[in-house]
Protein backbone atom coordinates (compact mmCIF):
# COMPACT_ATOMS: atom_id res chain seq x y z
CA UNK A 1 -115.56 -300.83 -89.88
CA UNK A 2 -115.06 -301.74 -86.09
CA UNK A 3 -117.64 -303.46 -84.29
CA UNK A 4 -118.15 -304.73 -80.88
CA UNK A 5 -118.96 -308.32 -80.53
CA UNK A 6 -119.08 -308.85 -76.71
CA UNK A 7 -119.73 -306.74 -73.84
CA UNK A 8 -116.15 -307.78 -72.10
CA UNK A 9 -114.56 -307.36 -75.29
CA UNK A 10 -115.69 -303.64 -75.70
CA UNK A 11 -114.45 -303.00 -71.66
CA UNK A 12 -110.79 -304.58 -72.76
CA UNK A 13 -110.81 -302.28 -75.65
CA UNK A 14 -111.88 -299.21 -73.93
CA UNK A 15 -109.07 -300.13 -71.22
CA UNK A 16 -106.37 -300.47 -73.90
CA UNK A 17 -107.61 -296.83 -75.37
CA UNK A 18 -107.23 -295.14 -72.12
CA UNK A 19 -103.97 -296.80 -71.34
CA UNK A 20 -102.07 -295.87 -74.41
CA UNK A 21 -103.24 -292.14 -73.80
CA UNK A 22 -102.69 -292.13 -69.92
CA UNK A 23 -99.66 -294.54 -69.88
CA UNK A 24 -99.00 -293.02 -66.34
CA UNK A 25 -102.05 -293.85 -64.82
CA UNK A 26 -102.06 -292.32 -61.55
CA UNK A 27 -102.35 -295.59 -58.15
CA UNK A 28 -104.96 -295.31 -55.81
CA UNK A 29 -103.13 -294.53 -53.71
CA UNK A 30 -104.52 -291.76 -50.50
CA UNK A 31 -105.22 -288.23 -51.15
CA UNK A 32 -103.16 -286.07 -49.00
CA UNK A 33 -105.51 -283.43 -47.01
CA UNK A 34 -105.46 -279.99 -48.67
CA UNK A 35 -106.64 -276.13 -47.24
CA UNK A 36 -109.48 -274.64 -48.64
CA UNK A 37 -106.76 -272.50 -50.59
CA UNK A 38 -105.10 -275.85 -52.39
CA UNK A 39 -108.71 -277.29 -53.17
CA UNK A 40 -108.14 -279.68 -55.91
CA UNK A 41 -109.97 -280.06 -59.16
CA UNK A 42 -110.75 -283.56 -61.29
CA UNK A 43 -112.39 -283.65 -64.57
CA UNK A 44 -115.23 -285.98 -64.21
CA UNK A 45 -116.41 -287.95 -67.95
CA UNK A 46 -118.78 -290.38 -68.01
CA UNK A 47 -120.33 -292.29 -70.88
CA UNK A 48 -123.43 -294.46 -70.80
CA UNK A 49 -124.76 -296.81 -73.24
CA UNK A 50 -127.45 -299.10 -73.61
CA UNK A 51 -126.88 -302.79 -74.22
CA UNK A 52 -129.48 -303.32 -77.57
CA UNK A 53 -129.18 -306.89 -77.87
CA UNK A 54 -130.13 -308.22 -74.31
CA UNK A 55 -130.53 -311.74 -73.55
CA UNK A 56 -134.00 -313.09 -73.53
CA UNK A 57 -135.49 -314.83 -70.85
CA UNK A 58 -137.77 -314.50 -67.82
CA UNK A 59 -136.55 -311.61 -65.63
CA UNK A 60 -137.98 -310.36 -62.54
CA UNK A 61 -137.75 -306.21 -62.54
CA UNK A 62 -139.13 -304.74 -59.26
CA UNK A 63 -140.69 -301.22 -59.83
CA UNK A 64 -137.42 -298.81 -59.19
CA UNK A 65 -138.42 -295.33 -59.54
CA UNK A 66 -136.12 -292.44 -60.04
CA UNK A 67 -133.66 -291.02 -57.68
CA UNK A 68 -135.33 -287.67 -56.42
CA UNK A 69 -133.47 -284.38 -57.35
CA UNK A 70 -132.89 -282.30 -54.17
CA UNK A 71 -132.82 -278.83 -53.56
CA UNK A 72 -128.48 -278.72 -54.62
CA UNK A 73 -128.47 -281.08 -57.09
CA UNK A 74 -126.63 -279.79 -60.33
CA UNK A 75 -128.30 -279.10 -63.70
CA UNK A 76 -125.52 -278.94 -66.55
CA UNK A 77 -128.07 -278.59 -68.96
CA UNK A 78 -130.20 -275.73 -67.13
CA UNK A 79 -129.45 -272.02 -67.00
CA UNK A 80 -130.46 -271.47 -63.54
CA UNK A 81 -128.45 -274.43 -62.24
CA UNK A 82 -125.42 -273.49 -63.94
CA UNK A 83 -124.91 -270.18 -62.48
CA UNK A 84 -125.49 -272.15 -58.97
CA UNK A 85 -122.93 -274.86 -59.96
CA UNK A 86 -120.79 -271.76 -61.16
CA UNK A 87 -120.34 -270.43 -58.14
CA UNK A 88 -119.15 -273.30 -56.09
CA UNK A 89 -116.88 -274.38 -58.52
CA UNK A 90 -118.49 -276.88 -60.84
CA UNK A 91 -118.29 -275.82 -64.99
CA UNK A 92 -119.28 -278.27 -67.64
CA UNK A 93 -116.35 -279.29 -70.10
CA UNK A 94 -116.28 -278.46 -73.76
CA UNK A 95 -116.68 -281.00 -76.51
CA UNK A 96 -112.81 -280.39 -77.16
CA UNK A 97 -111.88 -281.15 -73.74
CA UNK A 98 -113.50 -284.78 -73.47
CA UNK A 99 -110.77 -287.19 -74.00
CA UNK A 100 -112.76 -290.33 -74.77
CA UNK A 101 -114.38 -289.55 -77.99
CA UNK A 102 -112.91 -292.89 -80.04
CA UNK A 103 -115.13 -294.95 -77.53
CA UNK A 104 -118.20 -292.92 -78.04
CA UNK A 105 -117.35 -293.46 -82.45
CA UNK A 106 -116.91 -297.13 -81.35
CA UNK A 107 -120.35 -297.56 -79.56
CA UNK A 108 -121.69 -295.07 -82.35
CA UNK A 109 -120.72 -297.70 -85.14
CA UNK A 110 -121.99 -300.52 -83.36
CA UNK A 111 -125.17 -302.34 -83.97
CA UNK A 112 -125.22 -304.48 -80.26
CA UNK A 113 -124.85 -301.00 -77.88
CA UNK A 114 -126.40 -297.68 -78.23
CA UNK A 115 -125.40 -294.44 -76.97
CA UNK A 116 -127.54 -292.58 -74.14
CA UNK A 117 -124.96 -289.93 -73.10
CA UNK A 118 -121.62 -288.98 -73.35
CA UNK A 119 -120.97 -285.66 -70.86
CA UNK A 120 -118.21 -284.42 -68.73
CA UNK A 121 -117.73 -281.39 -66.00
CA UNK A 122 -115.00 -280.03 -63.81
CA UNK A 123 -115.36 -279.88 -60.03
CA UNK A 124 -113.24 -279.49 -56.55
CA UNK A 125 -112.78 -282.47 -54.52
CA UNK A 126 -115.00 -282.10 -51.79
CA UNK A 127 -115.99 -285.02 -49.20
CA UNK A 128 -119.17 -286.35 -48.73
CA UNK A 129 -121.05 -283.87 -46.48
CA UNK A 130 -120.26 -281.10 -48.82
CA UNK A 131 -120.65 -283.08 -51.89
CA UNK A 132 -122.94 -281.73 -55.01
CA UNK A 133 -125.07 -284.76 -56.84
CA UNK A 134 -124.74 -284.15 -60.74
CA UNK A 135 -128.12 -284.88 -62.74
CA UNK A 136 -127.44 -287.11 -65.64
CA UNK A 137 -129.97 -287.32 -68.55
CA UNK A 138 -130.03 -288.79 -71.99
CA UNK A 139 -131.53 -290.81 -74.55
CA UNK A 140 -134.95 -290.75 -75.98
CA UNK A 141 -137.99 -289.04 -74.54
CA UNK A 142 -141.51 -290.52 -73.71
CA UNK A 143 -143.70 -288.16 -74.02
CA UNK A 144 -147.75 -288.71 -73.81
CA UNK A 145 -149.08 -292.25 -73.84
CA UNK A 146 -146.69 -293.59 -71.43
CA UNK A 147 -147.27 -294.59 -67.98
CA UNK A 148 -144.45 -294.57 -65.52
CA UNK A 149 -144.30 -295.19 -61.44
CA UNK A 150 -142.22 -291.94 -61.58
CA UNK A 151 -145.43 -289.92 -62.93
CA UNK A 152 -147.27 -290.74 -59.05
CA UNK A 153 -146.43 -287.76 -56.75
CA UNK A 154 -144.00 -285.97 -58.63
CA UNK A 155 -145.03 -283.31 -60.88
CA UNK A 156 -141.73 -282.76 -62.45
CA UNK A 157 -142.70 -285.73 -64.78
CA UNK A 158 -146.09 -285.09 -65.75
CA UNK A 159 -146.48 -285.97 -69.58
CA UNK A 160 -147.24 -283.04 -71.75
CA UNK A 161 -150.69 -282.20 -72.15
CA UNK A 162 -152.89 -284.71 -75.02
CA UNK A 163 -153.65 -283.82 -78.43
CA UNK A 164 -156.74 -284.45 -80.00
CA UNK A 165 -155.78 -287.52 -83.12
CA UNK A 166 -157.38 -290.19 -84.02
CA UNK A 167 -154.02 -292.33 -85.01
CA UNK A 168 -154.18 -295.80 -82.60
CA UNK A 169 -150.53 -296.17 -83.35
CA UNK A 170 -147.68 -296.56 -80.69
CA UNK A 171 -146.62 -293.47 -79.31
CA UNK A 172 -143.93 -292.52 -80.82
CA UNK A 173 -140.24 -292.02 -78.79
CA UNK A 174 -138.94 -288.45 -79.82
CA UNK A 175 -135.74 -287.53 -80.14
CA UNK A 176 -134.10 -285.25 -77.90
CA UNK A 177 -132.55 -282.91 -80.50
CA UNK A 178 -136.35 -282.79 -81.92
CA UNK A 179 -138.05 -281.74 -78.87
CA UNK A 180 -138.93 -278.27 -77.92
CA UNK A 181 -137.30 -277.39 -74.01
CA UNK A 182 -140.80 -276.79 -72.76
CA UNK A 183 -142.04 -280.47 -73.75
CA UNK A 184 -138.11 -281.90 -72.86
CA UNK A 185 -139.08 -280.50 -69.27
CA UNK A 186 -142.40 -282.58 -68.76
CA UNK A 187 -141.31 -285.69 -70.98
CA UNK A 188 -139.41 -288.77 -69.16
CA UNK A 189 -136.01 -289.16 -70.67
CA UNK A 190 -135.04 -292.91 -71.80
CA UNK A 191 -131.93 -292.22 -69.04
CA UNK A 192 -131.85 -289.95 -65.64
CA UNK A 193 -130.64 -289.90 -62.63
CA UNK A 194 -127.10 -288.64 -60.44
CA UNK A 195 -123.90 -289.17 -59.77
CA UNK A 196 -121.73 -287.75 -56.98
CA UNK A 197 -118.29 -287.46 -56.79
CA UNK A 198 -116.27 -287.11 -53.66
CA UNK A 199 -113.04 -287.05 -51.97
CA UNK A 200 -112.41 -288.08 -48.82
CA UNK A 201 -108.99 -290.43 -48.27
CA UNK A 202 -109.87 -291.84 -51.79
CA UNK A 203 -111.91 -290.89 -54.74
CA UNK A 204 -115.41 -292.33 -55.00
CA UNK A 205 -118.36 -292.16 -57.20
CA UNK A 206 -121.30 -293.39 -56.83
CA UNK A 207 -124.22 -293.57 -59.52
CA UNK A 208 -128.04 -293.82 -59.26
CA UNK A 209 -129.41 -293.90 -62.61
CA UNK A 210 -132.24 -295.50 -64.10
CA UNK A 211 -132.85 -297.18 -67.72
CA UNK A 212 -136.51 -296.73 -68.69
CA UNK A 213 -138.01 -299.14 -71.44
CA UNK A 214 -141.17 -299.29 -73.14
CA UNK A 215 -143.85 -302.34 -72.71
CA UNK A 216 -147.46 -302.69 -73.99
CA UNK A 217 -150.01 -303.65 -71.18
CA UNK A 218 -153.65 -304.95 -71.38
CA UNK A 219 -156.37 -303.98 -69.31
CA UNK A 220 -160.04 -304.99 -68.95
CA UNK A 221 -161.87 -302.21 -68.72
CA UNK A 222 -166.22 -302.28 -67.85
CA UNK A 223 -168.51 -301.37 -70.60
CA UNK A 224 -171.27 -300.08 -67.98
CA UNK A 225 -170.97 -300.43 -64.31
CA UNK A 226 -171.83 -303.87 -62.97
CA UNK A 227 -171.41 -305.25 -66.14
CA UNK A 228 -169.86 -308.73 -67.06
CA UNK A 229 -169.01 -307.54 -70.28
CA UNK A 230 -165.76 -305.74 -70.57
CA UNK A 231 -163.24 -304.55 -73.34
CA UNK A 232 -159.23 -304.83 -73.25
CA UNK A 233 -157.43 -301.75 -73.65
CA UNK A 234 -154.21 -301.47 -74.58
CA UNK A 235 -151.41 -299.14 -73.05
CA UNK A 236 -147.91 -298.90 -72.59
CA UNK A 237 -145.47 -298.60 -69.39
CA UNK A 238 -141.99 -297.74 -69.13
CA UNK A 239 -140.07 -300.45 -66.88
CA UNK A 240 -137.15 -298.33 -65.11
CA UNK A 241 -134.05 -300.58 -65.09
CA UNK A 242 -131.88 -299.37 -61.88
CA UNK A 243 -127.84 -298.88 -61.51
CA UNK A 244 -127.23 -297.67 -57.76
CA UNK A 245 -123.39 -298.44 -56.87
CA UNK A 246 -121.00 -296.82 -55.00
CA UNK A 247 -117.19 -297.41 -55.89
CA UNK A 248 -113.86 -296.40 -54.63
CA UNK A 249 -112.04 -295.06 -57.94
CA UNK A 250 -108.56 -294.46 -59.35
CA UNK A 251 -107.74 -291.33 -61.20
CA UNK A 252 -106.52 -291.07 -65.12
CA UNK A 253 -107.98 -294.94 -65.22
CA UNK A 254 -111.40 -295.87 -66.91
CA UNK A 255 -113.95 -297.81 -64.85
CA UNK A 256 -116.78 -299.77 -65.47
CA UNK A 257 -119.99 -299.79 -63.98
CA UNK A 258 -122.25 -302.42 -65.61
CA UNK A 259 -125.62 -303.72 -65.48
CA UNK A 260 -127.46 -306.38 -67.82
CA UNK A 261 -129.14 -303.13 -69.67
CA UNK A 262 -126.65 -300.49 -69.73
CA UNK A 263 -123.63 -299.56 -68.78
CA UNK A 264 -121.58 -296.79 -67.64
CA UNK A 265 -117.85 -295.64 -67.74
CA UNK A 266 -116.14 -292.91 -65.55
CA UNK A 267 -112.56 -291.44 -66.20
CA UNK A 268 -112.03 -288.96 -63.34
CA UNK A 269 -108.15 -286.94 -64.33
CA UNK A 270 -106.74 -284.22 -62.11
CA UNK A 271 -106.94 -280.55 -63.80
CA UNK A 272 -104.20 -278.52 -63.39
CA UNK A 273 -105.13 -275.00 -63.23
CA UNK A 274 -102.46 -273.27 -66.37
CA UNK A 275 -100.17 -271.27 -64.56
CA UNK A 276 -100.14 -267.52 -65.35
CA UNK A 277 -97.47 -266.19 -67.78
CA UNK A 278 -94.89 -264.07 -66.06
CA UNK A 279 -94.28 -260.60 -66.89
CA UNK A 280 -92.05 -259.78 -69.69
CA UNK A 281 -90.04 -256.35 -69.49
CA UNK A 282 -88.50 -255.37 -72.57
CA UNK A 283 -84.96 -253.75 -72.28
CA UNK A 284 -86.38 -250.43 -73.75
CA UNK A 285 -88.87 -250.41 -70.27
CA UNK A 286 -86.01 -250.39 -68.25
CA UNK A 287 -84.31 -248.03 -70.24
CA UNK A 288 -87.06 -245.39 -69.69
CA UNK A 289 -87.95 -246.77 -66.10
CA UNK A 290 -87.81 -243.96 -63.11
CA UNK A 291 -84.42 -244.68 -60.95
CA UNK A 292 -84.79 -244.34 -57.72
CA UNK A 293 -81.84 -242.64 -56.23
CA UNK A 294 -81.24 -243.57 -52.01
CA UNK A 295 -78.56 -242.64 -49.88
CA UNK A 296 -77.95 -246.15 -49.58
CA UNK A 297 -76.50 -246.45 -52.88
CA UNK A 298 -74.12 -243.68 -53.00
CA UNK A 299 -70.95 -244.07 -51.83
CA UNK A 300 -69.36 -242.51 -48.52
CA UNK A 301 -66.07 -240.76 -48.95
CA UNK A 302 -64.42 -241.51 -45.70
């Protein structure tokens, strides 16, 4: 059974993958300026996995809270986005159309990286002033008990309302397949945030996601007001973990985003619109055809 040791030696591998299938990767080289009838089309796949077995040691994380989801930022996932994104062009690929499932078996089967999201979609190229962000979620979801610095000011994120228990234990981290859409909708998911693809001269994407983590806290909270006597209560806090890069891409070639957390890999390849089959006329349909008789075609006797 294959496993991945090292984080450089799972990038190498994932290269090799992509360039035995796309053996003529495409060079960077400028994109020639189209008409808004020759719009071009890519289709974007992106895979993001969490590094499990992260080196200990003091690390300084300063509060990074979510990217915030304007007004034409694309929902894959949600009805009412979808037939927004439909209409300018953007459609989320099928399972069969993803071309990089053997990396998401290899992560899958390995006990150092875990997988957060594996998703892909079809859009034009379009430069950066007309450019559609693409909300990315995945992973687990923290529902009540948690505390987050995306919860302040943003009601999209408020935790689903408490139930009555008298269990003490940790929260627990639901799974996203378990979770009923109306509590996925006000729980934080372990992964979120956007990436944007444009075209311009080149092709560039450029990611702003966060990793959130769980942490217990202690507080000390008063018995009675004034008093010196106080009791520690315990809590936990999700710790968002940031990726926010921009980079100039290559198409039909994997690249690799990485952080000490997570990671993230991008294959953007060119879709070619299937040309429409041309008419076939069968010799009996010209047989029976009407003939159209000119005076051009018959012959003056001079």
């Amino acid at each position: 059974m294959p496993t991945i040791k090292t984080l450089p030696s799972i990038v190498l591998s994932l290269i090799s993958i992509c360039l035995l299938t796309y053996a003529q990767a495409y060079a960077a080289e400028p994109v020639a300026e189209t008409t808004p009838e020759d719009v071009k089309y890519y289709d974007i796949e992106i895979i993001v996995f969490k590094n499990i077995s992260v080196p200990k040691g003091e690390e300084i994380n300063l509060p990074t809270p979510s990217p915030i989801r304007s007004a034409n930022t694309l929902d894959l996932s949600d009805h009412e986005s979808i037939r927004m994104a439909t209409d300018i062009g953007f459609t989320a690929l099928r399972v069969d159309e993803l071309r990089l499932g053997d990396i998401v078996q290899s992560i899958l089967k390995s006990s150092r990286y875990g997988l957060l999201t594996h998703t892909g979609w079809r859009q034009p190229g379009l430069d950066q002033n007309d450019s559609f962000p693409v909300w990315i979620k995945g992973g687990k979801i923290f529902g009540m008990g948690y505390s987050s610095i995306d919860h302040a000011g943003n009601e999209n994120y408020l935790p689903p309302m408490p139930v009555m228990t008298t269990d003490t234990a940790e929260p627990t981290e639901v799974e996203l397949a378990e979770v009923k859409p109306a509590i996925a909708q006000q729980g934080l998911y372990e992964l979120e945030g956007q990436v944007i693809i444009t075209l311009s001269r080149y092709l560039h994407t450029q990611a702003n996601l966060v990793l959130r983590k769980p942490t217990g806290i202690q507080t000390q909270i008063e018995t009675s007001p004034g008093s010196s006597i106080s009791e520690a209560s315990e809590g936990y806090s999700l710790y968002n973990y940031g990726l926010n890069e921009k980079r100039r891409m290559r198409s039909k070639k994997l690249h690799y985003l990485d952080h000490p957390q997570f990671g993230m890999l991008v294959l953007i390849t060119p879709y070619q619109k299937p040309l429409e089959p041309a008419l076939e006329v069968m010799p009996e349909q010209l047989q029976n055809a009407p003939v159209k008789v000119t005076s051009e075609l018959i012959p003056v006797k001079k």
